[in-house]
PDB file of N, CA and C in Angstrom:
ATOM      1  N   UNK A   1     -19.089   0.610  -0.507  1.00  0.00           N
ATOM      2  CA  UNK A   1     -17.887   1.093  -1.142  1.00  0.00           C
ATOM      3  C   UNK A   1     -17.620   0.233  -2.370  1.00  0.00           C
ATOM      4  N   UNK A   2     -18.042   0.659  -3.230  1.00  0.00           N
ATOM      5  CA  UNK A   2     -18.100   0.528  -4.507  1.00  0.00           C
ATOM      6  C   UNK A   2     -16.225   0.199  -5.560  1.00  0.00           C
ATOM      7  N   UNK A   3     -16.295  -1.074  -6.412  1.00  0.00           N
ATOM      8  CA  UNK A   3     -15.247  -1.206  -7.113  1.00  0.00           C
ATOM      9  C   UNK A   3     -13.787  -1.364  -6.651  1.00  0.00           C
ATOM     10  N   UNK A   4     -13.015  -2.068  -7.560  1.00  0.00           N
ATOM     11  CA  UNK A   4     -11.905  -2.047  -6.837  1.00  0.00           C
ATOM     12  C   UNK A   4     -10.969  -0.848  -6.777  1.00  0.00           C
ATOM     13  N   UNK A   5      -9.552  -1.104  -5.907  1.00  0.00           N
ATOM     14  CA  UNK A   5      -8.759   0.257  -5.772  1.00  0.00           C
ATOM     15  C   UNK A   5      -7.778  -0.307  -6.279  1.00  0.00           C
ATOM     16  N   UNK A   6      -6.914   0.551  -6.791  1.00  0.00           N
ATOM     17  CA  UNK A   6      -5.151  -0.080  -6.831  1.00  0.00           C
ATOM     18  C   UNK A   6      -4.371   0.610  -6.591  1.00  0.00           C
ATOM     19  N   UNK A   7      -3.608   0.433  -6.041  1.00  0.00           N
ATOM     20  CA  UNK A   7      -2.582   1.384  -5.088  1.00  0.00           C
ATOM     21  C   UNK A   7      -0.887   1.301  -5.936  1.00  0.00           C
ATOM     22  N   UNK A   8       0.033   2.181  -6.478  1.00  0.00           N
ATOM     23  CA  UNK A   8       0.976   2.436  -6.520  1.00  0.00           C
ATOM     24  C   UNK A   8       2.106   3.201  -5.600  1.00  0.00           C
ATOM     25  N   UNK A   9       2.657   2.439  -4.718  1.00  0.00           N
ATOM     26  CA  UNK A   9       3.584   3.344  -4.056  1.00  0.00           C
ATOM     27  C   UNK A   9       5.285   3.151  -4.108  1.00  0.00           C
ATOM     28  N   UNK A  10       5.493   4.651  -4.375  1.00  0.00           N
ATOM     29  CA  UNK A  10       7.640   4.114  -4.226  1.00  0.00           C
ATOM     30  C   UNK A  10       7.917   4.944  -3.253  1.00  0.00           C
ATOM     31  N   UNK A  11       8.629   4.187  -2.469  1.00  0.00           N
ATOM     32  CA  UNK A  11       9.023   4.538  -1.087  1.00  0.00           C
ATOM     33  C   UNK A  11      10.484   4.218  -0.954  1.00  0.00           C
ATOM     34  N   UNK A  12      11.096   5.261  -0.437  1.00  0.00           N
ATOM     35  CA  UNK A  12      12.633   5.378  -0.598  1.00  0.00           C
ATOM     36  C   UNK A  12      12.940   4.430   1.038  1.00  0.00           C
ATOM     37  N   UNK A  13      14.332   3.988   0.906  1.00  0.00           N
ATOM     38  CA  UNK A  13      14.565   3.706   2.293  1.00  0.00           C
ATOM     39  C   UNK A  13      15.416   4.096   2.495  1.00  0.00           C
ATOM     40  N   UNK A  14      15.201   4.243   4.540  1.00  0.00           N
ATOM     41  CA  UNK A  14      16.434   5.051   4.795  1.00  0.00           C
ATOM     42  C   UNK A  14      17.730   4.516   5.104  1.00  0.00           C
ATOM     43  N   UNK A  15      18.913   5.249   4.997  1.00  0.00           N
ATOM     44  CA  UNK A  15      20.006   4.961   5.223  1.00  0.00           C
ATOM     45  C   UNK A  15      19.865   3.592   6.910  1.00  0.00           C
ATOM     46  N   UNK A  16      20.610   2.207   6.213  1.00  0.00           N
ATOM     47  CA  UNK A  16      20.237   1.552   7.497  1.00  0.00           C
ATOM     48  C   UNK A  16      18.680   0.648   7.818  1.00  0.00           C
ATOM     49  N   UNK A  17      18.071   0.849   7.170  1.00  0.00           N
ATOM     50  CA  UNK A  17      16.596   0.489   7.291  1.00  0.00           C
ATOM     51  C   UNK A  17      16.505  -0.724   6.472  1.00  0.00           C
ATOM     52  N   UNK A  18      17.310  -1.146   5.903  1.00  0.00           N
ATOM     53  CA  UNK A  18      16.862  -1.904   4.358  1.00  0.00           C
ATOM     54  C   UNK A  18      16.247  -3.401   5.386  1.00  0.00           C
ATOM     55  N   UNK A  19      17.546  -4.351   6.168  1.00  0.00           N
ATOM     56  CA  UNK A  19      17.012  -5.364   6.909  1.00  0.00           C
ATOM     57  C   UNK A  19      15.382  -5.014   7.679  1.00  0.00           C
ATOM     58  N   UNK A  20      15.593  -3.970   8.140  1.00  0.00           N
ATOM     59  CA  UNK A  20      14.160  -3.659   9.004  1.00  0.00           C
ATOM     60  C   UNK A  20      12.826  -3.669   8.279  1.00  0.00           C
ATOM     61  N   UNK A  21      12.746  -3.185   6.908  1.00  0.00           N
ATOM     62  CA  UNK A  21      11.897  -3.108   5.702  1.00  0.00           C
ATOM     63  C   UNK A  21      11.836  -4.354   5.612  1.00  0.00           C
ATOM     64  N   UNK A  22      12.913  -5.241   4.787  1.00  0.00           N
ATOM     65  CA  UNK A  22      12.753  -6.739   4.922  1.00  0.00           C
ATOM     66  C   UNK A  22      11.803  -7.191   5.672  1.00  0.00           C
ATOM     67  N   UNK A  23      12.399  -7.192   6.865  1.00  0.00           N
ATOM     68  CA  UNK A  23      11.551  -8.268   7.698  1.00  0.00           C
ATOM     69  C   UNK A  23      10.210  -7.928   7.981  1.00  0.00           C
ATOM     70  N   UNK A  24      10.015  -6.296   8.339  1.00  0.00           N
ATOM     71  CA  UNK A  24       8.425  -5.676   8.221  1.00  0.00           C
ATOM     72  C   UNK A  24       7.661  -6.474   7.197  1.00  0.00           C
ATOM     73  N   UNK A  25       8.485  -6.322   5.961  1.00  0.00           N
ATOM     74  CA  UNK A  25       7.532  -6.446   4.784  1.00  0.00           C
ATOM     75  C   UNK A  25       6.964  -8.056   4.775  1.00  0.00           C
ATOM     76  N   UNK A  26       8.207  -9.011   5.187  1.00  0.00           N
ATOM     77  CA  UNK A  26       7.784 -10.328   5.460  1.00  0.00           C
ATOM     78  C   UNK A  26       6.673 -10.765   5.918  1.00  0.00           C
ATOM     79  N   UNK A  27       6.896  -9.728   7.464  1.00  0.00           N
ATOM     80  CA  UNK A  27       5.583  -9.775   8.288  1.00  0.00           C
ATOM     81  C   UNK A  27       4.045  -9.393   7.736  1.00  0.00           C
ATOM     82  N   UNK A  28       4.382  -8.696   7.128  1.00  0.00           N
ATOM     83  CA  UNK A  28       2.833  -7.425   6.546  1.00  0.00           C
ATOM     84  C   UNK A  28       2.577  -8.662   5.624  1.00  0.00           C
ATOM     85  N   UNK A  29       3.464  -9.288   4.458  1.00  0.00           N
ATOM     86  CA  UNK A  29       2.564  -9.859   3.531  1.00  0.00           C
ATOM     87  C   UNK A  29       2.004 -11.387   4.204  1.00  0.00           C
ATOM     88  N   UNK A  30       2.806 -11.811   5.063  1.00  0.00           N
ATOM     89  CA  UNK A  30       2.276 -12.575   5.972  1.00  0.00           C
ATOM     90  C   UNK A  30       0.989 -12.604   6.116  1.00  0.00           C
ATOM     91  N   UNK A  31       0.532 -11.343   7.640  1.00  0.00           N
ATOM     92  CA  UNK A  31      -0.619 -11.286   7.781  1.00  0.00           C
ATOM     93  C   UNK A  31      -1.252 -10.777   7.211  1.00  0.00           C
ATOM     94  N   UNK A  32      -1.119 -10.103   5.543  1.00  0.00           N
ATOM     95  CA  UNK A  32      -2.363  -9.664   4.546  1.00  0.00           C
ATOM     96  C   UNK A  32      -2.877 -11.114   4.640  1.00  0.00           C
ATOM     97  N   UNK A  33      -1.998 -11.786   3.852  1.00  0.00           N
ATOM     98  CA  UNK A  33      -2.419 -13.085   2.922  1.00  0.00           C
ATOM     99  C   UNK A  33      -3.445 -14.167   3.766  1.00  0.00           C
ATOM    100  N   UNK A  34      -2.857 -13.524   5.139  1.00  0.00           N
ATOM    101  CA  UNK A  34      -3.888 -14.745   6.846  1.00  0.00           C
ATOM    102  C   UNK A  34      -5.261 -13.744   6.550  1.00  0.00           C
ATOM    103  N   UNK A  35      -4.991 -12.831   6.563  1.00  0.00           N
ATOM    104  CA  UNK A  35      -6.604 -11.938   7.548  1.00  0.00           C
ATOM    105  C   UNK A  35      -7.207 -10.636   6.846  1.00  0.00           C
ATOM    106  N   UNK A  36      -6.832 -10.394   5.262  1.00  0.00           N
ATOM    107  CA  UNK A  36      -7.275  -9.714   4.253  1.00  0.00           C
ATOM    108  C   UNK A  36      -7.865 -10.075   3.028  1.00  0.00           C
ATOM    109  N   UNK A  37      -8.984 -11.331   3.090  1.00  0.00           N
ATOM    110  CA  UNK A  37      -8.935 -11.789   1.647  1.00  0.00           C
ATOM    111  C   UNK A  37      -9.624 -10.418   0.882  1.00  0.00           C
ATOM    112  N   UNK A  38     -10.318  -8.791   1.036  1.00  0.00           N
ATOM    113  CA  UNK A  38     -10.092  -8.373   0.071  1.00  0.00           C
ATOM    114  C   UNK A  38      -8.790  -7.730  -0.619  1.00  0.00           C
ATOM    115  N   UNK A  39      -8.060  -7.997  -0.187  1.00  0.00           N
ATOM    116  CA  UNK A  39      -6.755  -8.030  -0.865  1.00  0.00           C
ATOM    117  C   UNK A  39      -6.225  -8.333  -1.811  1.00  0.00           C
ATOM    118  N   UNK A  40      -6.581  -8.137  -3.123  1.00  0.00           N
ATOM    119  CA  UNK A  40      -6.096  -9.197  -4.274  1.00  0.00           C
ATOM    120  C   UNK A  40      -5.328  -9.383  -4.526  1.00  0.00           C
ATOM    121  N   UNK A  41      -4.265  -8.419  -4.356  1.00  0.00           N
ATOM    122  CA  UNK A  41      -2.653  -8.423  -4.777  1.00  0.00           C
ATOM    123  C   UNK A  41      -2.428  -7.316  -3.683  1.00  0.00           C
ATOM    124  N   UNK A  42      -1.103  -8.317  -3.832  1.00  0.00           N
ATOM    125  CA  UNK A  42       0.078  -7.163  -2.715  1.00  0.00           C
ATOM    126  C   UNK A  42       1.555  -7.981  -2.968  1.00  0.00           C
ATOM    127  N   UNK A  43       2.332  -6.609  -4.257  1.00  0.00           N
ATOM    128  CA  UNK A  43       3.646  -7.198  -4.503  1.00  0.00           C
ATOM    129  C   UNK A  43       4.352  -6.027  -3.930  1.00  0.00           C
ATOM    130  N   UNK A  44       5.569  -6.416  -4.085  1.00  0.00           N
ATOM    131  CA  UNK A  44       6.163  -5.719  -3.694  1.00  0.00           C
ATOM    132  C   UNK A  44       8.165  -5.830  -4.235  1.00  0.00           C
ATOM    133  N   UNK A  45       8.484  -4.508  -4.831  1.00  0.00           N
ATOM    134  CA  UNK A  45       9.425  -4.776  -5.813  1.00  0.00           C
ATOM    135  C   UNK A  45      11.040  -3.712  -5.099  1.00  0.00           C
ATOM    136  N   UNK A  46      11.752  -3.963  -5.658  1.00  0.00           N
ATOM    137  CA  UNK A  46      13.046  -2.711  -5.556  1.00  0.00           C
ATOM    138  C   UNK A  46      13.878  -2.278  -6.071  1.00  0.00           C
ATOM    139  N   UNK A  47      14.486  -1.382  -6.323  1.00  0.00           N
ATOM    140  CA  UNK A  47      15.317  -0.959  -7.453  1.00  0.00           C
ATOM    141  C   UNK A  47      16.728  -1.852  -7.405  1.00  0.00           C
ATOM    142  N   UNK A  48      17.373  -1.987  -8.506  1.00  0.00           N
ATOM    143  CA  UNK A  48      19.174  -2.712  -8.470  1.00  0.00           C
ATOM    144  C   UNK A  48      19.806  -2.639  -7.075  1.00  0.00           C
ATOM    145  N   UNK A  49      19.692  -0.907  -6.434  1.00  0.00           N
ATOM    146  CA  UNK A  49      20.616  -1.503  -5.476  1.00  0.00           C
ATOM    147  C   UNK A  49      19.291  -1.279  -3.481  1.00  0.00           C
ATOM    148  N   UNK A  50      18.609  -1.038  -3.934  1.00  0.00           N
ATOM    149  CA  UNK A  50      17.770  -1.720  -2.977  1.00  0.00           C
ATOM    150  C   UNK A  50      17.382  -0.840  -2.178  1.00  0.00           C
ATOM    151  N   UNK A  51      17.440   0.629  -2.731  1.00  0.00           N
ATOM    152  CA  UNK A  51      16.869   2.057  -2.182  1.00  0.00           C
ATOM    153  C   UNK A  51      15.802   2.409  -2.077  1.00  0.00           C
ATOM    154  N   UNK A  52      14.774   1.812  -3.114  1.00  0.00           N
ATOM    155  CA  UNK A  52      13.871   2.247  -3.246  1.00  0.00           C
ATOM    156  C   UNK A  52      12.829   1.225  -3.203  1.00  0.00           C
ATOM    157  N   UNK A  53      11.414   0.569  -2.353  1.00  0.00           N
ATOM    158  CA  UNK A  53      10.543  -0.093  -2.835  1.00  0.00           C
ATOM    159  C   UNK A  53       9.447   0.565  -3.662  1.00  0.00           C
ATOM    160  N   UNK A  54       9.304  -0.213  -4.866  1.00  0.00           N
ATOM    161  CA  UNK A  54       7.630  -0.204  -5.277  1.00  0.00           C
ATOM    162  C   UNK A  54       6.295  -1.035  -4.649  1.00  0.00           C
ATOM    163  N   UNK A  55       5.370  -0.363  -4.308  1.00  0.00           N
ATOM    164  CA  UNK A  55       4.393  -1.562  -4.563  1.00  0.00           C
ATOM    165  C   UNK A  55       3.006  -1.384  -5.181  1.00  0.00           C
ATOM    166  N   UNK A  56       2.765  -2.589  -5.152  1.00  0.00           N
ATOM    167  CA  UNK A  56       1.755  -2.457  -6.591  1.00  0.00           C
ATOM    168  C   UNK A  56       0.337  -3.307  -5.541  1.00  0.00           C
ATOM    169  N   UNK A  57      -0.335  -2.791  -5.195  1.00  0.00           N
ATOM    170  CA  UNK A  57      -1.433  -3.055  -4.349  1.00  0.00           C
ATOM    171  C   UNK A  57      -3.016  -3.468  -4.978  1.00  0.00           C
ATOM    172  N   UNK A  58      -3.660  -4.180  -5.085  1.00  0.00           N
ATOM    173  CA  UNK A  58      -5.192  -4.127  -5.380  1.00  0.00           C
ATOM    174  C   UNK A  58      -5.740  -4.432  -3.985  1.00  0.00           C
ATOM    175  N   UNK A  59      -6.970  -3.869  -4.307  1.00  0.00           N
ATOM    176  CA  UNK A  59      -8.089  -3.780  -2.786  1.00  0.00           C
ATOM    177  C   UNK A  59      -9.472  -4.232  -4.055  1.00  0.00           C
ATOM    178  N   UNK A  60     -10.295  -5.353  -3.249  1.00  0.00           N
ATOM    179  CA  UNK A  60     -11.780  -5.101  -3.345  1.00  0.00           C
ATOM    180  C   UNK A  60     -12.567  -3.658  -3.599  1.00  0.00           C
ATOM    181  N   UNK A  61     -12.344  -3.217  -2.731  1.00  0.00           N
ATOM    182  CA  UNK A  61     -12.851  -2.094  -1.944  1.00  0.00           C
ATOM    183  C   UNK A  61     -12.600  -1.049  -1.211  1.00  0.00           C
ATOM    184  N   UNK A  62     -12.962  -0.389  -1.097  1.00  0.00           N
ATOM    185  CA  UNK A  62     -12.496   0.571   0.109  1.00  0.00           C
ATOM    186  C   UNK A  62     -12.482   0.201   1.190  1.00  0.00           C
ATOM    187  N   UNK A  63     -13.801  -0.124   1.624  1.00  0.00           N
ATOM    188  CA  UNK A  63     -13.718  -1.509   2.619  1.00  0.00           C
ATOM    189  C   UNK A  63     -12.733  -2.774   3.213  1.00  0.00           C
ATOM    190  N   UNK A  64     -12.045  -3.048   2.122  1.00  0.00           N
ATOM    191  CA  UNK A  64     -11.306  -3.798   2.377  1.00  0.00           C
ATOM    192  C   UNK A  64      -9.554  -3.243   2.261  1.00  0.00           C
ATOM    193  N   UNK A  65      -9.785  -1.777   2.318  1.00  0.00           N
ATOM    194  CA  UNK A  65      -8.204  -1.172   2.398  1.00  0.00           C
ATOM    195  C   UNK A  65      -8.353  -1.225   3.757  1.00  0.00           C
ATOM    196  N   UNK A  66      -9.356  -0.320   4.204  1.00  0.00           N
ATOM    197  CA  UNK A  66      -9.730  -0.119   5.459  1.00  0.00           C
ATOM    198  C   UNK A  66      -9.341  -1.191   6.587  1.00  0.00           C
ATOM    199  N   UNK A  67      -9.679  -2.670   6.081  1.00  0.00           N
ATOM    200  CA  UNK A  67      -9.872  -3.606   6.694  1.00  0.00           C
ATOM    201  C   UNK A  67      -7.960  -3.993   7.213  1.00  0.00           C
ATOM    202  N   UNK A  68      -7.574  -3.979   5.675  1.00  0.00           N
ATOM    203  CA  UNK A  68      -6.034  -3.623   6.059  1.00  0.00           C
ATOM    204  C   UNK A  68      -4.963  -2.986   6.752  1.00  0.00           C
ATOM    205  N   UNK A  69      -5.435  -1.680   6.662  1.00  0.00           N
ATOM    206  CA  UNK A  69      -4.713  -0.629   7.618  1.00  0.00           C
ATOM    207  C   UNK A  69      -5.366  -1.725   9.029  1.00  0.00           C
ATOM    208  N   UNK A  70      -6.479  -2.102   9.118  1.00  0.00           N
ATOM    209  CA  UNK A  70      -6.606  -2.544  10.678  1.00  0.00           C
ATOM    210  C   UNK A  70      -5.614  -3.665  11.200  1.00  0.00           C
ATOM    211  N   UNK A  71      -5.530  -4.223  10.055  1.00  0.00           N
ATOM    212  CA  UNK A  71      -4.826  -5.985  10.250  1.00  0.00           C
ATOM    213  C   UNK A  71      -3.604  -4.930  10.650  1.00  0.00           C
ATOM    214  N   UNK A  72      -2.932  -3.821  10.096  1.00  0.00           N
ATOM    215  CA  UNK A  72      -1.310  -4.190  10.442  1.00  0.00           C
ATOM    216  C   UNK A  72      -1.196  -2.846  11.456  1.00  0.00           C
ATOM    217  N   UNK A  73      -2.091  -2.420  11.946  1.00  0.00           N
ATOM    218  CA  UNK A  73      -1.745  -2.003  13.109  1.00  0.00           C
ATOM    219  C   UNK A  73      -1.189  -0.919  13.008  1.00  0.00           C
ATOM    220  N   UNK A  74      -0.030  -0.869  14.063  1.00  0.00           N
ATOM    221  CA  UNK A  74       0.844   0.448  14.378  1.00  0.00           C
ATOM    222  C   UNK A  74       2.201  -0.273  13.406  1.00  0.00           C
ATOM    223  N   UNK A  75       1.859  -1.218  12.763  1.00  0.00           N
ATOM    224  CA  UNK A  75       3.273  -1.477  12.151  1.00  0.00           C
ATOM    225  C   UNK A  75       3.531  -0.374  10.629  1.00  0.00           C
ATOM    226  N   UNK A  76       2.469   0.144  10.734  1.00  0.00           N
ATOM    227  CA  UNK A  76       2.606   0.661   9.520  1.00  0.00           C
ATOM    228  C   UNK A  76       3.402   2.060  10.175  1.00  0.00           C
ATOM    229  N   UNK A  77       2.850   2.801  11.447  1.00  0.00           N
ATOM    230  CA  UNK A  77       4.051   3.875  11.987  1.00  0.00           C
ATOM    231  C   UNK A  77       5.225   3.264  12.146  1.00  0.00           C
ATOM    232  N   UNK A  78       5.557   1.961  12.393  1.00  0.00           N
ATOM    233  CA  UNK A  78       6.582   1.693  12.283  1.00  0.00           C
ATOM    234  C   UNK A  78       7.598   1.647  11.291  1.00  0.00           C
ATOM    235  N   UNK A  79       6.854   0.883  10.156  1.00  0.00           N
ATOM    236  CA  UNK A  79       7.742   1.377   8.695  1.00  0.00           C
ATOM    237  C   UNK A  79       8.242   2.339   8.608  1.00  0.00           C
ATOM    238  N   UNK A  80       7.533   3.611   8.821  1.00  0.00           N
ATOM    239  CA  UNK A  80       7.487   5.102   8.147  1.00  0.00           C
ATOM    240  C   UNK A  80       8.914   5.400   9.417  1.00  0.00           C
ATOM    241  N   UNK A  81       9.461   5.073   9.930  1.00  0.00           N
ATOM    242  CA  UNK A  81      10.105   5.016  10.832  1.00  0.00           C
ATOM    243  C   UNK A  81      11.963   4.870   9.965  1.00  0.00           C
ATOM    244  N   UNK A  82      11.377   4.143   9.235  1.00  0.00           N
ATOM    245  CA  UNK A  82      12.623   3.703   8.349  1.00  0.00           C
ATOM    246  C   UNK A  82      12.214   3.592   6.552  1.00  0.00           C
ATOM    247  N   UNK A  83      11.549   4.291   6.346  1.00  0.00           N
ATOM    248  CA  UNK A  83      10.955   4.180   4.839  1.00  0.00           C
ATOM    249  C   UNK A  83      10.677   5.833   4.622  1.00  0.00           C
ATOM    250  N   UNK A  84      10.531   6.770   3.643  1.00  0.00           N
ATOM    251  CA  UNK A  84       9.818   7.976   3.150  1.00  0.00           C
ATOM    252  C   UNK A  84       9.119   7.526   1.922  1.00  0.00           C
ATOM    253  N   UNK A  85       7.855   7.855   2.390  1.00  0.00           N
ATOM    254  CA  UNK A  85       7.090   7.904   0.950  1.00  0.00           C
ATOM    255  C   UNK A  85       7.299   8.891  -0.447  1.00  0.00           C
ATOM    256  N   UNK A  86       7.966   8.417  -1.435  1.00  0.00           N
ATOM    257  CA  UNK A  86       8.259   9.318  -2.658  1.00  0.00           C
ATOM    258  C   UNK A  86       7.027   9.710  -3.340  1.00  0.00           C
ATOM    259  N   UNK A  87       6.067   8.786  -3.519  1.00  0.00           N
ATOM    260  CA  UNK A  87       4.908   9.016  -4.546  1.00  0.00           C
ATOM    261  C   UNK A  87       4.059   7.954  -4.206  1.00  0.00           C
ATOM    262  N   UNK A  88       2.549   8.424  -3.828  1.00  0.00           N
ATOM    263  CA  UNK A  88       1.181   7.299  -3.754  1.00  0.00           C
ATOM    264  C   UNK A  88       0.567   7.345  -4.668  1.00  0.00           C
ATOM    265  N   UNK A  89       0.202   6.568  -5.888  1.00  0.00           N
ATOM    266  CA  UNK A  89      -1.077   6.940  -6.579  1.00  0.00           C
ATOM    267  C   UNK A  89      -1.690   6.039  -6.147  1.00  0.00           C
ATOM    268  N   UNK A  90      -3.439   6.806  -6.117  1.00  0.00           N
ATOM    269  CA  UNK A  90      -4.497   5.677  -5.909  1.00  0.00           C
ATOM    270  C   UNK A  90      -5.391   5.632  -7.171  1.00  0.00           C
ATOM    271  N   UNK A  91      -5.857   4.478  -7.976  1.00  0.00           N
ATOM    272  CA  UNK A  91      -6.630   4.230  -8.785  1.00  0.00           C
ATOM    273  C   UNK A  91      -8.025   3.946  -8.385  1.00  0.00           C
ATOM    274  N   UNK A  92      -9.239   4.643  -8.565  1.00  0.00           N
ATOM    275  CA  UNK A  92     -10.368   4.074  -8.621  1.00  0.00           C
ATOM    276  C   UNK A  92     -11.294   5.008  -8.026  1.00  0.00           C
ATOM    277  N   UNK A  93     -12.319   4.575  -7.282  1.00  0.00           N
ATOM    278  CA  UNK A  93     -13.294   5.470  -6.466  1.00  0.00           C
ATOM    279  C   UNK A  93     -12.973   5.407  -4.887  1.00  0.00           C
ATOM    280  N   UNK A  94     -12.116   6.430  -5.314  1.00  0.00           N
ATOM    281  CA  UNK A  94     -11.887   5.959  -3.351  1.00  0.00           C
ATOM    282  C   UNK A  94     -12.797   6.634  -1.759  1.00  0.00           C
ATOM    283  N   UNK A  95     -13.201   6.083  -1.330  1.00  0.00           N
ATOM    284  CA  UNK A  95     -14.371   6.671  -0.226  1.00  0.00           C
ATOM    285  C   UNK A  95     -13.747   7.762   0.804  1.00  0.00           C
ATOM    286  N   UNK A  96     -14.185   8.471   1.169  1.00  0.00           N
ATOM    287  CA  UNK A  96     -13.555   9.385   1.527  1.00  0.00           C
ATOM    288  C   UNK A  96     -12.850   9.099   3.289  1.00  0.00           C
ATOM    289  N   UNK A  97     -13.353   8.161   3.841  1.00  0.00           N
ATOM    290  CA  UNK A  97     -12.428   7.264   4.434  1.00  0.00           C
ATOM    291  C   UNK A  97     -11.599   7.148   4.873  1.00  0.00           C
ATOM    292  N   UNK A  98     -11.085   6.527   3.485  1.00  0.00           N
ATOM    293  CA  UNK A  98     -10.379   5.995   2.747  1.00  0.00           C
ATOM    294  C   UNK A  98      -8.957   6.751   2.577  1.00  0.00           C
ATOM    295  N   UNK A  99      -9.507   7.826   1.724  1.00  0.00           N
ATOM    296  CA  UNK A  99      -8.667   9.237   1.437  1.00  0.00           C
ATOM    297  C   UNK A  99      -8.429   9.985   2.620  1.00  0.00           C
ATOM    298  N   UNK A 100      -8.904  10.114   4.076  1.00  0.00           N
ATOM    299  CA  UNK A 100      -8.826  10.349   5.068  1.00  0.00           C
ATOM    300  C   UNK A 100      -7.896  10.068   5.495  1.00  0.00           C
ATOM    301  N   UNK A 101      -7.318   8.626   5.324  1.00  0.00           N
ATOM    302  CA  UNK A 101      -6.233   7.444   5.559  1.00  0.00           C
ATOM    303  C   UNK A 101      -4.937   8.333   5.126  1.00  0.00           C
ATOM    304  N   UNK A 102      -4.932   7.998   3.742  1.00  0.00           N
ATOM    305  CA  UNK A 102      -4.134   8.079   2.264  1.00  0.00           C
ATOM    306  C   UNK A 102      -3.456   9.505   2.630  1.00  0.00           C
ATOM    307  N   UNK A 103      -4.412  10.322   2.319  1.00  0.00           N
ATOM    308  CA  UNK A 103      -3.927  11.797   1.926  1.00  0.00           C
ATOM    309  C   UNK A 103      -3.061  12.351   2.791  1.00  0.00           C
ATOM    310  N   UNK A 104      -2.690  11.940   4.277  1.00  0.00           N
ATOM    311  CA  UNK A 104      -1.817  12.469   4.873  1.00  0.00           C
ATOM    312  C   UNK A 104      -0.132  11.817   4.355  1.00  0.00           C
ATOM    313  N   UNK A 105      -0.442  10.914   3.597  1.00  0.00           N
ATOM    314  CA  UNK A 105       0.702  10.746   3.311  1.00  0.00           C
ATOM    315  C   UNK A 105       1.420  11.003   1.583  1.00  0.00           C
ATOM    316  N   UNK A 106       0.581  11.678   1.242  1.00  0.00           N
ATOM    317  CA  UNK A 106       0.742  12.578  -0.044  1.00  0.00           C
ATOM    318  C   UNK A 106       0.059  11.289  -0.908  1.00  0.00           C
ATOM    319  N   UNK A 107      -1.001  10.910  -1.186  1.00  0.00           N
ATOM    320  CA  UNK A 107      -1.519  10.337  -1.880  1.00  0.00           C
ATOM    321  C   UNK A 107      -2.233  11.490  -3.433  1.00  0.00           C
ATOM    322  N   UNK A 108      -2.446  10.893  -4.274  1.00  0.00           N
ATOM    323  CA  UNK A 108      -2.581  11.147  -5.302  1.00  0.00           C
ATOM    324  C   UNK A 108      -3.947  10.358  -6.230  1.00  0.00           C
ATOM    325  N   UNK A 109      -4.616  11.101  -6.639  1.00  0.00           N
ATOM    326  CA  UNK A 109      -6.127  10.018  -6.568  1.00  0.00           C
ATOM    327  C   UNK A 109      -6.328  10.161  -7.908  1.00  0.00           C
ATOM    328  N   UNK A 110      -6.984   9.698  -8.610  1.00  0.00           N
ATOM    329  CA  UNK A 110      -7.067   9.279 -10.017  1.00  0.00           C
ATOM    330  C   UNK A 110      -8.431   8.531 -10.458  1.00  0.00           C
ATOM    331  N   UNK A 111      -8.875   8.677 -11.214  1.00  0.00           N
ATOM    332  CA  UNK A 111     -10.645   8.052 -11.488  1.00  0.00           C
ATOM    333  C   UNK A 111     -10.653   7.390 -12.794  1.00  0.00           C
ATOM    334  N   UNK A 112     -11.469   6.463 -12.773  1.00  0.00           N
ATOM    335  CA  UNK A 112     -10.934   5.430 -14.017  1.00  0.00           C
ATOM    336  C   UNK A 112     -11.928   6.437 -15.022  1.00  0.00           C
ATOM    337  N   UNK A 113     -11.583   6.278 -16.114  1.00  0.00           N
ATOM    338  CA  UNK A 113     -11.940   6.546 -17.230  1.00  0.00           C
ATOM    339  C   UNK A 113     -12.901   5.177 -18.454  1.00  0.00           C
ATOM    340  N   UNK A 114     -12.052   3.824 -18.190  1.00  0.00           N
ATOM    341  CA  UNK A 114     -12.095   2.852 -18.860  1.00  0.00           C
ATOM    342  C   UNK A 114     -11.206   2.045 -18.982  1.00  0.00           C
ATOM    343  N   UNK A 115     -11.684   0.731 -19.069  1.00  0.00           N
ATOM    344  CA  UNK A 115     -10.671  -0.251 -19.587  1.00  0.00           C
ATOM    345  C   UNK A 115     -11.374  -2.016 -19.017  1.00  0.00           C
ATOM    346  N   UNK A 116     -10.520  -2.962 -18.818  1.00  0.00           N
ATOM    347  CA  UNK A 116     -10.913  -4.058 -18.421  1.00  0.00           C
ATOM    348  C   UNK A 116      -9.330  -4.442 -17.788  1.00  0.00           C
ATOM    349  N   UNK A 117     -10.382  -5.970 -16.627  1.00  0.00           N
ATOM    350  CA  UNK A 117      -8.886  -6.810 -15.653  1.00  0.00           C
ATOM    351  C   UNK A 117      -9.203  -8.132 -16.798  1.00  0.00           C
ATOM    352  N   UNK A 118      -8.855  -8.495 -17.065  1.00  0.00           N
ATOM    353  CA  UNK A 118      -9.486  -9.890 -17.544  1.00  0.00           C
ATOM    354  C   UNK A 118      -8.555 -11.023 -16.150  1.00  0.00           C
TER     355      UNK A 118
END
């Protein structure tokens, strides 16, 4: 699985959820940062009054998204529990996998054209 990925997602939260997101999210970047080194980045942002997260994701690989969804388990049904996904884009070559993963949750796929990370 070829090149890296980068992931864009804004995800609304629900009425009540905001502490629960918090602390999820604590947890998740936690154990990325322990047990995902293809992970290159994983931020994570929110609007003024705290409705909405962005996040801004890089992966190695497909391989190593993969590897992710494993690290966090069922916590990720758990989020979705208190979060709606507004919009996924995925950047890069994504394996079909991969997109297997993604696409049930309205992902959006995109193929590089060009450019550079320096």
């Amino acid at each position: 699985m070829a090149g890296p990925i980068q992931l864009y997602g804004e995800i609304a939260i629900k009425d009540g959820g905001l502490a629960t997101v918090k602390e999820m999210m604590q947890g998740a970047i936690s154990t990325t940062k322990e047990k995902d080194p293809g992970v290159l980045s994983y931020q994570f942002y929110f609007n003024d009054d705290e409705t909405v997260m962005y996040a801004l994701e890089t992966y190695r690989d497909g391989a190593a998204m993969l590897q992710h969804f494993a690290s966090l388990g069922d916590g990720l049904e758990e989020m979705f529990s208190v979060v709606t996904m507004q919009a996924m884009h995925v950047f890069g070559e994504v394996p079909p996998e991969v997109a297997e993963a993604l696409t049930p949750m309205g992902a959006k796929y995109f193929k590089s054209f060009g450019g550079f990370t320096r």
